[in-house]
C-alpha atoms as a PDB file:
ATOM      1  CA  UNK A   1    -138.048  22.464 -71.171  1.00  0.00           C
ATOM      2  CA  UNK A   2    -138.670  22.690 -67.384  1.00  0.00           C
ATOM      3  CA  UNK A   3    -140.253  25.486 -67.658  1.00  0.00           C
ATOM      4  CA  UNK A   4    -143.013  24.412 -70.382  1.00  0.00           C
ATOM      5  CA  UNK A   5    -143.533  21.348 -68.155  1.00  0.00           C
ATOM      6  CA  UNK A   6    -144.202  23.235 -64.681  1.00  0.00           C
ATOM      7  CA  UNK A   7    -146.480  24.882 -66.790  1.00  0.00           C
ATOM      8  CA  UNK A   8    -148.375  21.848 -67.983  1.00  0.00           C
ATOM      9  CA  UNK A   9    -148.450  20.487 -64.855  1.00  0.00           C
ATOM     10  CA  UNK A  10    -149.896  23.793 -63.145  1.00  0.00           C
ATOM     11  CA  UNK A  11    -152.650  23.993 -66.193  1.00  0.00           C
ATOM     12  CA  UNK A  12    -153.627  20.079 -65.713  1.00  0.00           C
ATOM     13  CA  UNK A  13    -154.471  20.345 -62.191  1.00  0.00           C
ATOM     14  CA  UNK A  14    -156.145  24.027 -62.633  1.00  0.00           C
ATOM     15  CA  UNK A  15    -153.466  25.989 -61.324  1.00  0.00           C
ATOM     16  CA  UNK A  16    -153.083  28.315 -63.819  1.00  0.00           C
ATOM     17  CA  UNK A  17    -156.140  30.473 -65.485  1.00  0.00           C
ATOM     18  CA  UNK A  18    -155.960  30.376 -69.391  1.00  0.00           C
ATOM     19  CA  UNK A  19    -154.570  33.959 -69.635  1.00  0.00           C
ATOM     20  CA  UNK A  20    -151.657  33.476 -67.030  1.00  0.00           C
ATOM     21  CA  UNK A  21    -151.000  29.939 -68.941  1.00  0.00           C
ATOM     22  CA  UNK A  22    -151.047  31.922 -72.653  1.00  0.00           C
ATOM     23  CA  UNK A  23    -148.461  34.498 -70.494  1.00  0.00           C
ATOM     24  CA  UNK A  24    -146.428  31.112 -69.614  1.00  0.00           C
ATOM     25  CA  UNK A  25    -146.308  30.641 -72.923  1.00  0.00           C
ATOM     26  CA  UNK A  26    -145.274  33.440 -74.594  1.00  0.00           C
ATOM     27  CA  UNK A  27    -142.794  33.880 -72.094  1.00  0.00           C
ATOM     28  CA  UNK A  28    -141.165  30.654 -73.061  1.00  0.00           C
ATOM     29  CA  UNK A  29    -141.260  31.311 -76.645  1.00  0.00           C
ATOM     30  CA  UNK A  30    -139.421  34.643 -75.843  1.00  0.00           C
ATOM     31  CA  UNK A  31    -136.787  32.841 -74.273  1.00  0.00           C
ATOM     32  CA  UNK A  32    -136.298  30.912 -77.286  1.00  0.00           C
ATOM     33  CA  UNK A  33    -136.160  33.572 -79.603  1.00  0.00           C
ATOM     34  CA  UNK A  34    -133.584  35.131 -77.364  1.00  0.00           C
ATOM     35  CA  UNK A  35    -131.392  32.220 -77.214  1.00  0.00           C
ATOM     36  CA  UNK A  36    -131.717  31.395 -81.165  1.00  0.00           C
ATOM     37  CA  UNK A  37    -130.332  35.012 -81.252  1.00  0.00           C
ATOM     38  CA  UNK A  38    -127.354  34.847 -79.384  1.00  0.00           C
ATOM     39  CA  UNK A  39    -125.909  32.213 -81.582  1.00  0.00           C
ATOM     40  CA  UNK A  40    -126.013  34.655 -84.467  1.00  0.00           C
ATOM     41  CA  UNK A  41    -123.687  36.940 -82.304  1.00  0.00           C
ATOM     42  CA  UNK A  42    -121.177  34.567 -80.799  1.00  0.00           C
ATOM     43  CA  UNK A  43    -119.455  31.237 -82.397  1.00  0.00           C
ATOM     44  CA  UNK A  44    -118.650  28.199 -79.968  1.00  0.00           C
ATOM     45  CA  UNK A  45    -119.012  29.776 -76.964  1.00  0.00           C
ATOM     46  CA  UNK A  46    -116.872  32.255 -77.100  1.00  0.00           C
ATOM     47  CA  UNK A  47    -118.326  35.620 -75.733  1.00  0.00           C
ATOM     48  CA  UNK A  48    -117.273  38.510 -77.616  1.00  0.00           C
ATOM     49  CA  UNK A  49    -116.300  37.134 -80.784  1.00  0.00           C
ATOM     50  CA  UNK A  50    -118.592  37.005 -83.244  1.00  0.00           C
ATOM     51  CA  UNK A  51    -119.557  34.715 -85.634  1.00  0.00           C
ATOM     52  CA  UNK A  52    -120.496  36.635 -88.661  1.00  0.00           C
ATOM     53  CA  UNK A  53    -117.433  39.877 -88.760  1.00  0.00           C
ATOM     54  CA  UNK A  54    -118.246  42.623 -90.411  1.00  0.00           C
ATOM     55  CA  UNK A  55    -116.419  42.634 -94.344  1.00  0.00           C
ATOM     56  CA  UNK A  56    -113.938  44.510 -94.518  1.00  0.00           C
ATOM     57  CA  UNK A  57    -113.698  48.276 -96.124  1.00  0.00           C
ATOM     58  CA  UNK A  58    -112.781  48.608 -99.827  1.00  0.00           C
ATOM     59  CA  UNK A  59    -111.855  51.878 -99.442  1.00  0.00           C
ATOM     60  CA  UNK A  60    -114.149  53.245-102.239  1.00  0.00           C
ATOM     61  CA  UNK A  61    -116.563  55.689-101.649  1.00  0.00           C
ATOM     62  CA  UNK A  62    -120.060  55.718-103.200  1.00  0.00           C
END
């Protein structure tokens, strides 16, 4: 959130061009996609234990 407000800020008072604010911005979204990830690996903050395990095996062959 910090990060898309520096980034406001810096655009508003011409600090950034239009391509390094569009780079700003895809950097952030990034970020979010990244962190939207990790909770499909790991369940209430536990690292290493994940939150969807793997069925188990049947055993029967196909």
């Amino acid at each position: 959130m910090l990060f898309n407000a520096l980034s406001i800020l810096g655009s508003g008072y011409g600090l950034l061009s239009p391509v390094m604010a569009s780079v700003f911005h895809n950097v952030g979204s990034v970020i979010v996609v990244i962190s939207s990830a990790s909770l499909a690996f790991f369940d209430d903050g536990e690292p290493g234990r994940p939150a969807c395990p793997a069925p188990a095996a049947t055993g029967n062959a196909a």
